[in-house]
Protein backbone atom coordinates (compact mmCIF):
# COMPACT_ATOMS: atom_id res chain seq x y z
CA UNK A 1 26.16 5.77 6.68
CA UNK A 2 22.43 4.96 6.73
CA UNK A 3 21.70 1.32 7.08
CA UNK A 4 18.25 -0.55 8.33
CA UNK A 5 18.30 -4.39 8.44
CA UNK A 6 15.67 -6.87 8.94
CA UNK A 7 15.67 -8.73 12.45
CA UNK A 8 14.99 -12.15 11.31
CA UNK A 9 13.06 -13.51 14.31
CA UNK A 10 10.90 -10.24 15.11
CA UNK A 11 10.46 -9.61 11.38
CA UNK A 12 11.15 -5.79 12.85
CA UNK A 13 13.46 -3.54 11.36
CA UNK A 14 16.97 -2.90 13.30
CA UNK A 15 17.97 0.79 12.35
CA UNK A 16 22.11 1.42 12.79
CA UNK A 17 23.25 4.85 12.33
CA UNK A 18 20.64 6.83 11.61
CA UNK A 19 21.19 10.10 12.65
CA UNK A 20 18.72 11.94 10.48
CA UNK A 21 15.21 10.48 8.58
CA UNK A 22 16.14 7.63 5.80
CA UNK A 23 12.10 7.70 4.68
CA UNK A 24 10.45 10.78 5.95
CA UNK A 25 7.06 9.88 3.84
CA UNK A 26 5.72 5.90 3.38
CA UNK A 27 2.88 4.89 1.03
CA UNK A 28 1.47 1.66 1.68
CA UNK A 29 -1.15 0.49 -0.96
CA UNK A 30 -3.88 -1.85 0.77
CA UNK A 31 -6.77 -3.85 -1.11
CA UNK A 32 -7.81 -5.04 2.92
CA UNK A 33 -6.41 -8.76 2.52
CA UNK A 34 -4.69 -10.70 5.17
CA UNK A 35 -1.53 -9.99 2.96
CA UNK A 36 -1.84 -6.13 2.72
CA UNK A 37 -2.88 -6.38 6.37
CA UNK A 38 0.87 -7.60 6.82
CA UNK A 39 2.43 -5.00 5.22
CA UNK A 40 0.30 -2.33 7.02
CA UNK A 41 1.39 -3.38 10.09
CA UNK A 42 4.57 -3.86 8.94
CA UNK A 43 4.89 -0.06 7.74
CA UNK A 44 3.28 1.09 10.71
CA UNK A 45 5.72 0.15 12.49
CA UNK A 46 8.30 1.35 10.45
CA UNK A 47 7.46 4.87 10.12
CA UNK A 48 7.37 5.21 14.31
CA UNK A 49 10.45 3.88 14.74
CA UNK A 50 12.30 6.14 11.75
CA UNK A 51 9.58 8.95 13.07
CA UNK A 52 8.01 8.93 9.42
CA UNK A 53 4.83 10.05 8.38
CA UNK A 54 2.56 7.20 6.47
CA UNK A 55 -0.02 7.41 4.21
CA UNK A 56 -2.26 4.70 3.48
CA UNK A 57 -3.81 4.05 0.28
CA UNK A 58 -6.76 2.38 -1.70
CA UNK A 59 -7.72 2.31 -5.27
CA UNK A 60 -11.19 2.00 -6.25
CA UNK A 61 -11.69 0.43 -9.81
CA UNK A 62 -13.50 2.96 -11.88
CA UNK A 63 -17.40 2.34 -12.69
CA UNK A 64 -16.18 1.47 -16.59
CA UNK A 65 -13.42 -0.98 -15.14
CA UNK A 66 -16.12 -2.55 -13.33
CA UNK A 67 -18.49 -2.81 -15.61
CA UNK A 68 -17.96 -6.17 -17.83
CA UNK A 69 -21.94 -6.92 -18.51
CA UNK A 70 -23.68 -5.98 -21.26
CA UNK A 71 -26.43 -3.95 -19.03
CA UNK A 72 -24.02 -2.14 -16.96
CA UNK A 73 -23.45 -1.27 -13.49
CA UNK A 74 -27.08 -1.09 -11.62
CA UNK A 75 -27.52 2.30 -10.40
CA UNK A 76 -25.97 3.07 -7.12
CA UNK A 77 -23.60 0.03 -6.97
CA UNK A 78 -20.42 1.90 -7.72
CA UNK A 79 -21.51 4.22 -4.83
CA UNK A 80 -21.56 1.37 -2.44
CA UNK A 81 -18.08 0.13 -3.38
CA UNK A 82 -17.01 3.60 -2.78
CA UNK A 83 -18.63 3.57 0.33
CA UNK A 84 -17.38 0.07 1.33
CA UNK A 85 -14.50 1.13 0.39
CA UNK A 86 -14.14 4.50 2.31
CA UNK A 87 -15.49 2.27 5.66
CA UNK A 88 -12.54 -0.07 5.43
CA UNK A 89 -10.01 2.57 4.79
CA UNK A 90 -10.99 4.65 8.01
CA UNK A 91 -11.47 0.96 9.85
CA UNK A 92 -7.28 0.53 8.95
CA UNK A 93 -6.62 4.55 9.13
CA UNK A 94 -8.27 4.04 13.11
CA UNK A 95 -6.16 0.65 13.96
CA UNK A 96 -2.87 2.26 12.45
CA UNK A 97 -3.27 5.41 14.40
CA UNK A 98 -3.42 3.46 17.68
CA UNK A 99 0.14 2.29 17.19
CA UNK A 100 1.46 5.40 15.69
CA UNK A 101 -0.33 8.79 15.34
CA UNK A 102 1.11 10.41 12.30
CA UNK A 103 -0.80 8.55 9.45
CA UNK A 104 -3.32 10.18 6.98
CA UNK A 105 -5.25 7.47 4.31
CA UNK A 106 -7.43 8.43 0.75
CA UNK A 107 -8.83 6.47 -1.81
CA UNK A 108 -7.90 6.84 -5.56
CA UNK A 109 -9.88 6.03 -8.44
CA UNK A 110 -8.83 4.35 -11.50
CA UNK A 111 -8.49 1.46 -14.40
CA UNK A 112 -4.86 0.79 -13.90
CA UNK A 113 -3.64 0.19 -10.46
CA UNK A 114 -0.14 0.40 -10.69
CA UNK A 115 -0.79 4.06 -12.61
CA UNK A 116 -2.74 4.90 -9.34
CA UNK A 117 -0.05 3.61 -7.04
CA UNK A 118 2.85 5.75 -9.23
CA UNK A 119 0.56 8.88 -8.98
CA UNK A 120 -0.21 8.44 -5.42
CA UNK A 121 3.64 8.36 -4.64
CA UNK A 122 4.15 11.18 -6.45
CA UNK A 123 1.86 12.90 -5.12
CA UNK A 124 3.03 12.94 -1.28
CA UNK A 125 6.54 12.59 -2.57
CA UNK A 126 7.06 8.81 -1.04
CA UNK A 127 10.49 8.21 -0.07
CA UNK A 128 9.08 4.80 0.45
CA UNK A 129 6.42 2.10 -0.86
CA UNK A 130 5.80 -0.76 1.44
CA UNK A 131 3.48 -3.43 -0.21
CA UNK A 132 2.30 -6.82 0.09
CA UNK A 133 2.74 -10.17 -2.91
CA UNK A 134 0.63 -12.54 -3.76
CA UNK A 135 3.48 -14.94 -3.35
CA UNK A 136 2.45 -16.30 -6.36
CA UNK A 137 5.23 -19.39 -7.85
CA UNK A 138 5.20 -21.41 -11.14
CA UNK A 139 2.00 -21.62 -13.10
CA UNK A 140 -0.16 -19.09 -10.76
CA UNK A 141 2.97 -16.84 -11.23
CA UNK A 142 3.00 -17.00 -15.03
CA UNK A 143 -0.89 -16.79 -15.42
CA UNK A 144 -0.99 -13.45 -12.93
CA UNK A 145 2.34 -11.94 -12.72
CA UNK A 146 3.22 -10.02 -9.97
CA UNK A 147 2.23 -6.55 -9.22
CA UNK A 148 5.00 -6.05 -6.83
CA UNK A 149 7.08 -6.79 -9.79
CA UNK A 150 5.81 -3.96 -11.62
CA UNK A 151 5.62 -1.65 -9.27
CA UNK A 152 9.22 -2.40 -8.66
CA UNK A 153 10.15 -0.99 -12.23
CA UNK A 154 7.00 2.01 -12.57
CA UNK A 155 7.54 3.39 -8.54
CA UNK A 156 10.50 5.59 -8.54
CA UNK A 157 11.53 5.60 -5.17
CA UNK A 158 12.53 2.30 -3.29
CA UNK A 159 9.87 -0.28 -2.81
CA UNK A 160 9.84 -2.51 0.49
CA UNK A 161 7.57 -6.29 -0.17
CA UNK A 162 6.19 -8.16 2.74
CA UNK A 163 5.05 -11.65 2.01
């Protein structure tokens, strides 16, 4: 039997019997927040101690998604949030691979996040999702749901949430 628990005061998973790979590929979405940060570091570690490999993503909001004004996007913005966006990524890619060498990172571009997320665990066959949650309770919780919710139900392997 396979079996990983949570060590409550390290907040480090405790693997019991594992004699072969429970998650031999991780996904772990980031938008670069404090909470993604979290979750990063929490799948980073992770994936060295089950010797997994982990792939980092980011979704970039496509130019029509960002574009909500009547004049449009000014020419070259969308370029820079690409490029802002591409910076950060190999920032995180560069700190990850300090703890644990086998991690790879892209960006994906879209309108609908959680379609991105799906395809991107699809696409290197995930065994494992490990994202953060707003934490959001009550009336912030009703007004703006919960992606981790979501991608609970869309993701269709197992889905790990660090608060």
């Amino acid at each position: 039997m396979k079996t990983a628990v949570l060590n409550v005061e390290t907040s480090h998973p405790v693997l019991i019997g594992l004699k072969t790979r429970a998650f031999s590929e991780i996904l772990v979405p980031t938008d670069f927040s404090s909470r993604s940060d979290r979750a990063l570091n929490y799948a980073v570690e992770l994936a060295r101690r089950l010797g997994s490999h982990l792939t980092l993503l980011h979704v970039v909001p496509a130019p029509y998604a960002l574009d909500y004004t009547l004049g449009g996007i000014p020419d070259g913005e969308w370029e820079n949030v690409r490029h802002r966006a591409d910076q950060k990524l190999e920032a995180a890619l560069q700190r990850a691979r300090i703890r644990y060498e086998s991690v790879d990172a892209f960006v994906r571009t879209g309108s609908d996040l959680h379609e991105e997320i799906v395809g991107a665990a699809r696409e290197v066959s995930a065994d494992l999702v490990v994202l953060s949650t707003h934490g959001y309770k009550g009336w912030k919780f009703l007004l703006f749901g919960s992606d981790a919710e979501e991608l609970l139900i869309e993701v269709q392997c197992p889905v790990l949430v660090i608060r």
